[in-house]
PDB file of N, CA and C in Angstrom:
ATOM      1  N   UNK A   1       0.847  -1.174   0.000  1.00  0.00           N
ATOM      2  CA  UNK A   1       0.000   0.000   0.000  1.00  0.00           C
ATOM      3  C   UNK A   1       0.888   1.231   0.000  1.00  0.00           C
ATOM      4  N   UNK A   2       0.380   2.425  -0.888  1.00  0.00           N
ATOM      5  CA  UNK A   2       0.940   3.431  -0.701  1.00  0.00           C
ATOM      6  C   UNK A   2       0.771   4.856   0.291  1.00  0.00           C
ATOM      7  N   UNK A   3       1.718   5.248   0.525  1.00  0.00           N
ATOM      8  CA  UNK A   3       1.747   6.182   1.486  1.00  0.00           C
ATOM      9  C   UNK A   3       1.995   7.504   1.159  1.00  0.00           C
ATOM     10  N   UNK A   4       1.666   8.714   1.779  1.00  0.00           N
ATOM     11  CA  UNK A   4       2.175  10.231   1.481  1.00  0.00           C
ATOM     12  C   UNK A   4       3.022  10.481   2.539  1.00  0.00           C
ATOM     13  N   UNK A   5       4.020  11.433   2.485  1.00  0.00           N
ATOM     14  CA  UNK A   5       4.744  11.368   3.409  1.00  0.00           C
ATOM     15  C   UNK A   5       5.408  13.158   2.730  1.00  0.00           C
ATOM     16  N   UNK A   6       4.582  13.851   4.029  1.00  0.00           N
ATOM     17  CA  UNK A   6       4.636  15.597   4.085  1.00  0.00           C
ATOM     18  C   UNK A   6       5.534  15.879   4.765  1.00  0.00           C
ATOM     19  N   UNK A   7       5.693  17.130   5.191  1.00  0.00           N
ATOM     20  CA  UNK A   7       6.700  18.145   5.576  1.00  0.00           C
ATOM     21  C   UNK A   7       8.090  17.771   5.931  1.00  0.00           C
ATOM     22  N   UNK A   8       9.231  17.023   5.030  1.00  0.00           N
ATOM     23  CA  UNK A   8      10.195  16.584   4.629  1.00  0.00           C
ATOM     24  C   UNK A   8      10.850  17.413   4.914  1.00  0.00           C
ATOM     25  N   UNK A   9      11.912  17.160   5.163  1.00  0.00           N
ATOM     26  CA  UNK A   9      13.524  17.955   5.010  1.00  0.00           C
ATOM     27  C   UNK A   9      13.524  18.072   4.208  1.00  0.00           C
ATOM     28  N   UNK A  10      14.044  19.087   3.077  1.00  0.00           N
ATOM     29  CA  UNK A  10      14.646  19.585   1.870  1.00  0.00           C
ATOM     30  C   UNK A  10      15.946  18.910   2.159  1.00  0.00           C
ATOM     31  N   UNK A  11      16.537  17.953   2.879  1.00  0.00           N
ATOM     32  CA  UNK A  11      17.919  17.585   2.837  1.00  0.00           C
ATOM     33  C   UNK A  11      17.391  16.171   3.066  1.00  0.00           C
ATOM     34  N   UNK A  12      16.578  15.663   2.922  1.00  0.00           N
ATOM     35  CA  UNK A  12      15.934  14.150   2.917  1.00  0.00           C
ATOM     36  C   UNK A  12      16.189  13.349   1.643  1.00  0.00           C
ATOM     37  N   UNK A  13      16.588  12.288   1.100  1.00  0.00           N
ATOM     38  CA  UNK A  13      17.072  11.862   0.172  1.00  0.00           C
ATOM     39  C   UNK A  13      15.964  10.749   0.174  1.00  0.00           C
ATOM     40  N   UNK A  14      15.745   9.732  -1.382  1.00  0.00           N
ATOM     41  CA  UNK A  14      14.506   8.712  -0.932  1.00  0.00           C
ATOM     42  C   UNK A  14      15.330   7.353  -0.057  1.00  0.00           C
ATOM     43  N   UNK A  15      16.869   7.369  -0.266  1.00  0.00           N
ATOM     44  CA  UNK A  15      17.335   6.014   0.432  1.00  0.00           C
ATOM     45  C   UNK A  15      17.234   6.394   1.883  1.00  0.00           C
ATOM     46  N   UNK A  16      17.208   7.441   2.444  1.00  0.00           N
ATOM     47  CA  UNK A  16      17.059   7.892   3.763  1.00  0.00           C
ATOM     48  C   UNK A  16      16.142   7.498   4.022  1.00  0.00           C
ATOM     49  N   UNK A  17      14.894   8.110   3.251  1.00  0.00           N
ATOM     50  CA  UNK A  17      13.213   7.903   3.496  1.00  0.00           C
ATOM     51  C   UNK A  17      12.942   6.527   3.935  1.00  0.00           C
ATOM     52  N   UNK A  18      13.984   5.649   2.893  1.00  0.00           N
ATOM     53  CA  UNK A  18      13.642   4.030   2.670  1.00  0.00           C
ATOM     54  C   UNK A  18      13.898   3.709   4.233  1.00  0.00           C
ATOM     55  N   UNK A  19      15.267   3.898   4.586  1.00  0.00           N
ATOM     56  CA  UNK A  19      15.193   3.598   5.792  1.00  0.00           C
ATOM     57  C   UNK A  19      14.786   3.891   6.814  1.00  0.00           C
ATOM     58  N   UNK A  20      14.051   5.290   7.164  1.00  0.00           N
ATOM     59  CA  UNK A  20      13.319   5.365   8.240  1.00  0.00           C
ATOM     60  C   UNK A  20      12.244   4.496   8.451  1.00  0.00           C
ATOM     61  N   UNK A  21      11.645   3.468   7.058  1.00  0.00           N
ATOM     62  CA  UNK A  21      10.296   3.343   6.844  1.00  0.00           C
ATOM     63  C   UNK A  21      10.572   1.739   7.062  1.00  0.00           C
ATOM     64  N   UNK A  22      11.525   1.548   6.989  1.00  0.00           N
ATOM     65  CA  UNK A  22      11.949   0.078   7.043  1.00  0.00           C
ATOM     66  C   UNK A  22      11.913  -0.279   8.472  1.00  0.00           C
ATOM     67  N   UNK A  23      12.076   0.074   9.264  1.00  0.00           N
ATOM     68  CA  UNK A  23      11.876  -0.094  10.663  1.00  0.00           C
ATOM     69  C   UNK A  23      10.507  -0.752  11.091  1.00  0.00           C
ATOM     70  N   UNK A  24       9.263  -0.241  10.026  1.00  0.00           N
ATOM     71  CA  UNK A  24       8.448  -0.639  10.126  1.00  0.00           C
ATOM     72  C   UNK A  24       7.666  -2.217   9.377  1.00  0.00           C
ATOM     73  N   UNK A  25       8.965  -2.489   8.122  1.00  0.00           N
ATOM     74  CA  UNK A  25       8.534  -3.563   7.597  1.00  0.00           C
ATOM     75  C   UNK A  25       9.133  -3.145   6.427  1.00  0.00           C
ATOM     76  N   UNK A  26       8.902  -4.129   5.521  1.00  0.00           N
ATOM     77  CA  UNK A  26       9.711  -4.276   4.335  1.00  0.00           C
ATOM     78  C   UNK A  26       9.235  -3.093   3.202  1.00  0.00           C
ATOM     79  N   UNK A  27      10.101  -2.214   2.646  1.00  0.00           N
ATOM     80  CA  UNK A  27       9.413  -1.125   1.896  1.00  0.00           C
ATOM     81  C   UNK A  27       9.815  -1.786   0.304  1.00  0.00           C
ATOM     82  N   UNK A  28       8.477  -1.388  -0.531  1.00  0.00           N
ATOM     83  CA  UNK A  28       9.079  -1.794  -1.790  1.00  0.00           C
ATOM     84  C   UNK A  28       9.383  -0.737  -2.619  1.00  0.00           C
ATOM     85  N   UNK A  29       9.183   0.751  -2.170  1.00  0.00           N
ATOM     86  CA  UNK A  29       9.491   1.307  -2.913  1.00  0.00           C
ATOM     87  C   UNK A  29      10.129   2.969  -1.833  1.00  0.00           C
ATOM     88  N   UNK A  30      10.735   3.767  -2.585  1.00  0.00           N
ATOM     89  CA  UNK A  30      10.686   5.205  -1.987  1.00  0.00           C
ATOM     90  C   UNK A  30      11.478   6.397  -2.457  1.00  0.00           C
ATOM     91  N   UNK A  31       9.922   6.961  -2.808  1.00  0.00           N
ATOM     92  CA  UNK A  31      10.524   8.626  -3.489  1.00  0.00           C
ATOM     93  C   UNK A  31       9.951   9.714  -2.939  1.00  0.00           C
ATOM     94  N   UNK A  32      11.596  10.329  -2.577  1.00  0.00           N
ATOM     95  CA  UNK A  32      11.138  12.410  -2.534  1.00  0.00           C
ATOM     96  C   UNK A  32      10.904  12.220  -3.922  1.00  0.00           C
ATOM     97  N   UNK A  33       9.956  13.439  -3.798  1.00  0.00           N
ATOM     98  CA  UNK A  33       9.435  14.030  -4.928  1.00  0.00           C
ATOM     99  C   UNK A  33      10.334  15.485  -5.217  1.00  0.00           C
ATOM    100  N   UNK A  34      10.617  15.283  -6.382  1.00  0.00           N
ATOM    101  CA  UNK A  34      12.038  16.597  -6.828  1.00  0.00           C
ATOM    102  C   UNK A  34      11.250  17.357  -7.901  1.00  0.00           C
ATOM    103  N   UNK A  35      11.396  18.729  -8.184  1.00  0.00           N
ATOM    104  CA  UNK A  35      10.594  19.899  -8.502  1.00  0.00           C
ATOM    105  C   UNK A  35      10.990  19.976 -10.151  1.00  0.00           C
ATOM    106  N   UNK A  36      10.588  19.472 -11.132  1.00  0.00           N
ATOM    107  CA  UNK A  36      11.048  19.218 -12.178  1.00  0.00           C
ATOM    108  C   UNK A  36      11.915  21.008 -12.987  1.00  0.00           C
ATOM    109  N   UNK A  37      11.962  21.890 -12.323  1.00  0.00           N
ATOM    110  CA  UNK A  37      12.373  22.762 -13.161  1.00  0.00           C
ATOM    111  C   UNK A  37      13.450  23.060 -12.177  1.00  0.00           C
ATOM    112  N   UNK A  38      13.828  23.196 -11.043  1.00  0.00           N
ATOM    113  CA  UNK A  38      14.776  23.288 -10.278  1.00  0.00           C
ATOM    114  C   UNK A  38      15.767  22.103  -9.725  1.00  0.00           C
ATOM    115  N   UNK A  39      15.114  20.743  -9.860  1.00  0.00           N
ATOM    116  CA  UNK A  39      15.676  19.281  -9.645  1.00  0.00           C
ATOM    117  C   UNK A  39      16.197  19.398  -7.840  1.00  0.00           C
ATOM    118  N   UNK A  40      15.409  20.238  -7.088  1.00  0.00           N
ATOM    119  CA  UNK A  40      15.693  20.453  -6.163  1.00  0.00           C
ATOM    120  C   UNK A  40      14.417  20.422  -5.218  1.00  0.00           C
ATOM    121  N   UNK A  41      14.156  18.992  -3.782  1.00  0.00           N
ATOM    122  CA  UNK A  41      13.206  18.513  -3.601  1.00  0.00           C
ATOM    123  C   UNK A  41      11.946  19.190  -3.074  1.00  0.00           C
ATOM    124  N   UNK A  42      11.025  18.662  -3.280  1.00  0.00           N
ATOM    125  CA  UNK A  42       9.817  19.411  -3.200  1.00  0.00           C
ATOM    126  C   UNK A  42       8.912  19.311  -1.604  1.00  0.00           C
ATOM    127  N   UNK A  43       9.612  18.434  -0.464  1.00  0.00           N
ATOM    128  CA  UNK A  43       9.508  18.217   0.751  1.00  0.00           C
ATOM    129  C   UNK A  43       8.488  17.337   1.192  1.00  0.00           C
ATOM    130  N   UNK A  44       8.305  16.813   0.003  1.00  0.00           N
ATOM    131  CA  UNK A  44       7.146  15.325   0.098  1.00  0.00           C
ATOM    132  C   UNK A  44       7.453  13.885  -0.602  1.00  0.00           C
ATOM    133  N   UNK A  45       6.993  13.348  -0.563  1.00  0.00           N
ATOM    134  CA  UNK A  45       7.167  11.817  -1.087  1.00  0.00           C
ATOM    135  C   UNK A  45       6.125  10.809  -0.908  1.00  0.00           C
ATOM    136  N   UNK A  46       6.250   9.455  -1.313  1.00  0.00           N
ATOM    137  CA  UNK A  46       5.634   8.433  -1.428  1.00  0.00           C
ATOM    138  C   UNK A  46       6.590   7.154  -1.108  1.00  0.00           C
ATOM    139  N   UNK A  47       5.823   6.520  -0.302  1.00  0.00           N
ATOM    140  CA  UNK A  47       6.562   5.073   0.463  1.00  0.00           C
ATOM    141  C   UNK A  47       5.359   4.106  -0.071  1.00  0.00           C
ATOM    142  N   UNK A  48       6.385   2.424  -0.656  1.00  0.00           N
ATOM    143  CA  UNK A  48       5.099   1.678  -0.839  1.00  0.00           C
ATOM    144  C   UNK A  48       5.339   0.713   0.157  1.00  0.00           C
ATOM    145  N   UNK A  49       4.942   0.348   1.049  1.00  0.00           N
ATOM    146  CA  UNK A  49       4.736  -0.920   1.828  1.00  0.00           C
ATOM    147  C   UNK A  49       4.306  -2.382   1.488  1.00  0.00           C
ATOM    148  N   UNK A  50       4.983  -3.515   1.740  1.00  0.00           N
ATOM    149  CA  UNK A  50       4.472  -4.527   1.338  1.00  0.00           C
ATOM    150  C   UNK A  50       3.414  -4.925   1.791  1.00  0.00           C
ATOM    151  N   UNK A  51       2.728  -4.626   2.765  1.00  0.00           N
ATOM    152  CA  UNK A  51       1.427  -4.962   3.396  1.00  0.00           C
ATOM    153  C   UNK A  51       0.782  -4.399   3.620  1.00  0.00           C
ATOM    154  N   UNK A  52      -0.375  -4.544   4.206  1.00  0.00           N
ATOM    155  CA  UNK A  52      -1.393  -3.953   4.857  1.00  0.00           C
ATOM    156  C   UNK A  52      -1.008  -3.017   6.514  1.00  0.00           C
ATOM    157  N   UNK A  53      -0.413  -4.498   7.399  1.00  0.00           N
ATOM    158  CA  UNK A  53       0.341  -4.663   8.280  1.00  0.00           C
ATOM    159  C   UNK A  53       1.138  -3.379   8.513  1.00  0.00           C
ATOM    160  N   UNK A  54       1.819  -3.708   7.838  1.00  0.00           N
ATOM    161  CA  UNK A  54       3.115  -2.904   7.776  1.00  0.00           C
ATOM    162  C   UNK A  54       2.964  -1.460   7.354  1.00  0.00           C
ATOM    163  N   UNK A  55       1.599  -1.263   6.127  1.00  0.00           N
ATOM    164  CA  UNK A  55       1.332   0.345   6.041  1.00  0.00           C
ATOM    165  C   UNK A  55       0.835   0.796   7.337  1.00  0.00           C
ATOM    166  N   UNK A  56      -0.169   0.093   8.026  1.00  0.00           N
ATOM    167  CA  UNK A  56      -0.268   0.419   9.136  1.00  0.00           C
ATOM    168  C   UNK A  56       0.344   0.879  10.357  1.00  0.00           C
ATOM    169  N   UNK A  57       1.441  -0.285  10.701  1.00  0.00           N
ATOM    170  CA  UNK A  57       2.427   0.449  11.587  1.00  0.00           C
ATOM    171  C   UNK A  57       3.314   1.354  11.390  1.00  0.00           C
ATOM    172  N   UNK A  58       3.275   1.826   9.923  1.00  0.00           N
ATOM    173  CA  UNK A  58       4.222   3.046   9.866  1.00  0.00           C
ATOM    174  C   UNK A  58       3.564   4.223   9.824  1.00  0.00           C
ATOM    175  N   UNK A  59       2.223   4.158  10.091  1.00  0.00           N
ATOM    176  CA  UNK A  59       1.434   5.214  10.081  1.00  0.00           C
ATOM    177  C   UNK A  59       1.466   5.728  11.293  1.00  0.00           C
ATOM    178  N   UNK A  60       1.345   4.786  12.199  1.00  0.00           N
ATOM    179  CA  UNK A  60       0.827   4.390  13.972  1.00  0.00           C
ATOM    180  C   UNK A  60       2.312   4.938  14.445  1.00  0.00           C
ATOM    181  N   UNK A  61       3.838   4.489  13.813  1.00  0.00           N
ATOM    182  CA  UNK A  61       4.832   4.985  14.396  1.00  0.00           C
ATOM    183  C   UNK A  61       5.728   6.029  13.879  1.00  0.00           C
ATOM    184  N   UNK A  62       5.504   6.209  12.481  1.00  0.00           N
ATOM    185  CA  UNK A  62       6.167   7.332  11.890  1.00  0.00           C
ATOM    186  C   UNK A  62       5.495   9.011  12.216  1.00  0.00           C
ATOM    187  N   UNK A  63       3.830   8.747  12.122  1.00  0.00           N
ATOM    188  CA  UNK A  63       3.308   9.787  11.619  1.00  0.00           C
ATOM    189  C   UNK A  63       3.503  10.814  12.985  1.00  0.00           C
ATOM    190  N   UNK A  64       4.559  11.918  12.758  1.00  0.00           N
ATOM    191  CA  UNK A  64       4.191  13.321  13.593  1.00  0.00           C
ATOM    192  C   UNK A  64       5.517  12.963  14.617  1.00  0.00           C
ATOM    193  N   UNK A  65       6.187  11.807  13.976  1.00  0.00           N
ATOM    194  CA  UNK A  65       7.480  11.697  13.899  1.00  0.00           C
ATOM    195  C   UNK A  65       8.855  12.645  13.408  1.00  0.00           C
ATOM    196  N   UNK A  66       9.632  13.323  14.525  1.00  0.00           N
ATOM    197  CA  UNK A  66      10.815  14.400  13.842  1.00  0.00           C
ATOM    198  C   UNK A  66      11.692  13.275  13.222  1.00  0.00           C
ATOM    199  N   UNK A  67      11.983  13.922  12.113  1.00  0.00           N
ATOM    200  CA  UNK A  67      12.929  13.800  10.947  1.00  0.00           C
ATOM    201  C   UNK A  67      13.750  15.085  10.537  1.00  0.00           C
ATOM    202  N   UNK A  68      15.153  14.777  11.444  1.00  0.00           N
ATOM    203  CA  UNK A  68      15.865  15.872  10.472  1.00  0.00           C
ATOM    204  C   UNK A  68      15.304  16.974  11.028  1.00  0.00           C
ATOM    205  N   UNK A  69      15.042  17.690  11.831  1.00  0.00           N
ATOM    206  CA  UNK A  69      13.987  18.549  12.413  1.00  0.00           C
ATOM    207  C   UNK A  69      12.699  19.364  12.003  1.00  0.00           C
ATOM    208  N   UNK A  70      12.191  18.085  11.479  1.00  0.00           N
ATOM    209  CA  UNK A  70      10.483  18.314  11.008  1.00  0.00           C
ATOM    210  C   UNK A  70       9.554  17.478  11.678  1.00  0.00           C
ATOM    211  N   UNK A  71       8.714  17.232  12.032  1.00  0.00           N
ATOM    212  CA  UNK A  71       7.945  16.330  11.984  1.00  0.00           C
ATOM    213  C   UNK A  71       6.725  16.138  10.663  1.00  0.00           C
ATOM    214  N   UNK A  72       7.088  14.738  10.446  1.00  0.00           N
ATOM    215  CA  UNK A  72       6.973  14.431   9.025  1.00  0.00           C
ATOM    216  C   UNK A  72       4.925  14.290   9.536  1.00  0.00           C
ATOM    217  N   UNK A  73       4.420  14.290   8.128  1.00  0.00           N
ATOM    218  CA  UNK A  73       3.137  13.395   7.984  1.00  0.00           C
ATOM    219  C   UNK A  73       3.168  12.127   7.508  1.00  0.00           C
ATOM    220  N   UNK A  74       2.208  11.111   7.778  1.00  0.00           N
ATOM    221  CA  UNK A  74       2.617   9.957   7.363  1.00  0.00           C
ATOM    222  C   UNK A  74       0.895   9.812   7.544  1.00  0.00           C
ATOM    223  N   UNK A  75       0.231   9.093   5.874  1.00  0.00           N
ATOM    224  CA  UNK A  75      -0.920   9.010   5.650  1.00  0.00           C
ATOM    225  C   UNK A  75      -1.136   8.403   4.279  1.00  0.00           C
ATOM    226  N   UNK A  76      -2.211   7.229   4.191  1.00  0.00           N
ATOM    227  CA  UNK A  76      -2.759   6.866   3.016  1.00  0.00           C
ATOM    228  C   UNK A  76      -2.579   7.728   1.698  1.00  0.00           C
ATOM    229  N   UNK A  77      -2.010   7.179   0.836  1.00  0.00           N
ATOM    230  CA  UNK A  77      -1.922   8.043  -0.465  1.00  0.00           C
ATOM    231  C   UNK A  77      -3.138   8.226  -0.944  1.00  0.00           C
ATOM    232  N   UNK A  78      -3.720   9.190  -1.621  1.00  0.00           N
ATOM    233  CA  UNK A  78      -5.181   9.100  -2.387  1.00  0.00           C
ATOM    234  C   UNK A  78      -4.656   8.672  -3.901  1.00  0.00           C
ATOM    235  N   UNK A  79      -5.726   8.471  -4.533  1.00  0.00           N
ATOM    236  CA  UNK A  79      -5.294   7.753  -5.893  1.00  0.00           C
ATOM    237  C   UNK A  79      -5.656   9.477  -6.789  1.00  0.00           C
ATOM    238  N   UNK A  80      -4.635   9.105  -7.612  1.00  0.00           N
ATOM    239  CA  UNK A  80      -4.848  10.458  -8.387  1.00  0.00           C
ATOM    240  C   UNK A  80      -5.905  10.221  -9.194  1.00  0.00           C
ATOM    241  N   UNK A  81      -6.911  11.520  -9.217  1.00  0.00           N
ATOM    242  CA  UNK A  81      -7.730  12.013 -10.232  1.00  0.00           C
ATOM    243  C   UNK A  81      -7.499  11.963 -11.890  1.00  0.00           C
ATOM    244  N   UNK A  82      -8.392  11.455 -12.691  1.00  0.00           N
ATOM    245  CA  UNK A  82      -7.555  11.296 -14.142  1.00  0.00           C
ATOM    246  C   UNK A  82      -6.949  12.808 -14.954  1.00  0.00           C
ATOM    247  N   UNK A  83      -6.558  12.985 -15.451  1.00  0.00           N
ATOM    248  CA  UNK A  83      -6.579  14.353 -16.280  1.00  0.00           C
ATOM    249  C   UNK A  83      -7.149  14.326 -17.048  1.00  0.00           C
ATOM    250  N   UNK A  84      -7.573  15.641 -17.157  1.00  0.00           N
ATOM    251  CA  UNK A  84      -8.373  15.927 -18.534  1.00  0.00           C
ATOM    252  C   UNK A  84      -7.710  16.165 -19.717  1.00  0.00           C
ATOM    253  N   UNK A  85      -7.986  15.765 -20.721  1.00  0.00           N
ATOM    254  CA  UNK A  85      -6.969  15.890 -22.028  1.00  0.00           C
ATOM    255  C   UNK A  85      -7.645  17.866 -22.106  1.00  0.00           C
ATOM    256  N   UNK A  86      -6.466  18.548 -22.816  1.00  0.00           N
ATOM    257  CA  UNK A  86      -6.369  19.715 -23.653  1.00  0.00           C
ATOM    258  C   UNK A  86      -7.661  19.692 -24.665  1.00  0.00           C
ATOM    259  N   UNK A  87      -8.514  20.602 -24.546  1.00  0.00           N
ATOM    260  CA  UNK A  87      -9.658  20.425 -26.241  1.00  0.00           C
ATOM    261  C   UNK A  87      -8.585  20.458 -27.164  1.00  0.00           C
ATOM    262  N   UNK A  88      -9.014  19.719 -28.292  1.00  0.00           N
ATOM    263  CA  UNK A  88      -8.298  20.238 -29.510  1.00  0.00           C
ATOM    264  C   UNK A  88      -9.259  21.334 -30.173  1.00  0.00           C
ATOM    265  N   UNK A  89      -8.997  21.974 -31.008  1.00  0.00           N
ATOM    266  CA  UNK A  89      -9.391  23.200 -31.953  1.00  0.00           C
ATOM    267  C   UNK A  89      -9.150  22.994 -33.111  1.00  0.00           C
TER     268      UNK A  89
END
């Protein structure tokens, strides 16, 4: 299951992320999200968890958790909305 994961360090890297999240169970995936015109991070990310289990307890022990001196959010990802295509003319 996927996760959101807010108010990041701007000095947070995703192998960092990986490992804070691993504590909680096996992660299969993990990205800061980086600002495509500056390549410089955007203070959020996404963690995927192998379980149910395991999204759970990283919710229960990460969330409102300091990182780096933030305390991060840690919450269910929502599924993105589709886009709308451009009209053509």
């Amino acid at each position: 299951m996927k996760l959101f994961v807010a108010n990041l360090s701007y000095d947070v890297t995703s192998e960092e992320l990986k490992a804070v999240f691993e504590e909680c169970g096996t992660v299969v995936s993990a990205q800061v999200i980086m600002d495509r015109n500056t390549g410089r991070p955007r203070g959020f990310g996404f963690v995927e968890m192998a379980s149910e289990e395991e999204t759970n307890a990283a919710i229960e022990t990460l969330n409102d958790r300091e990182i780096q001196g933030r305390k991060i959010v840690v919450k269910l990802a929502e599924s993105k909305p589709p886009r709308r295509r451009a009209r053509e003319f």
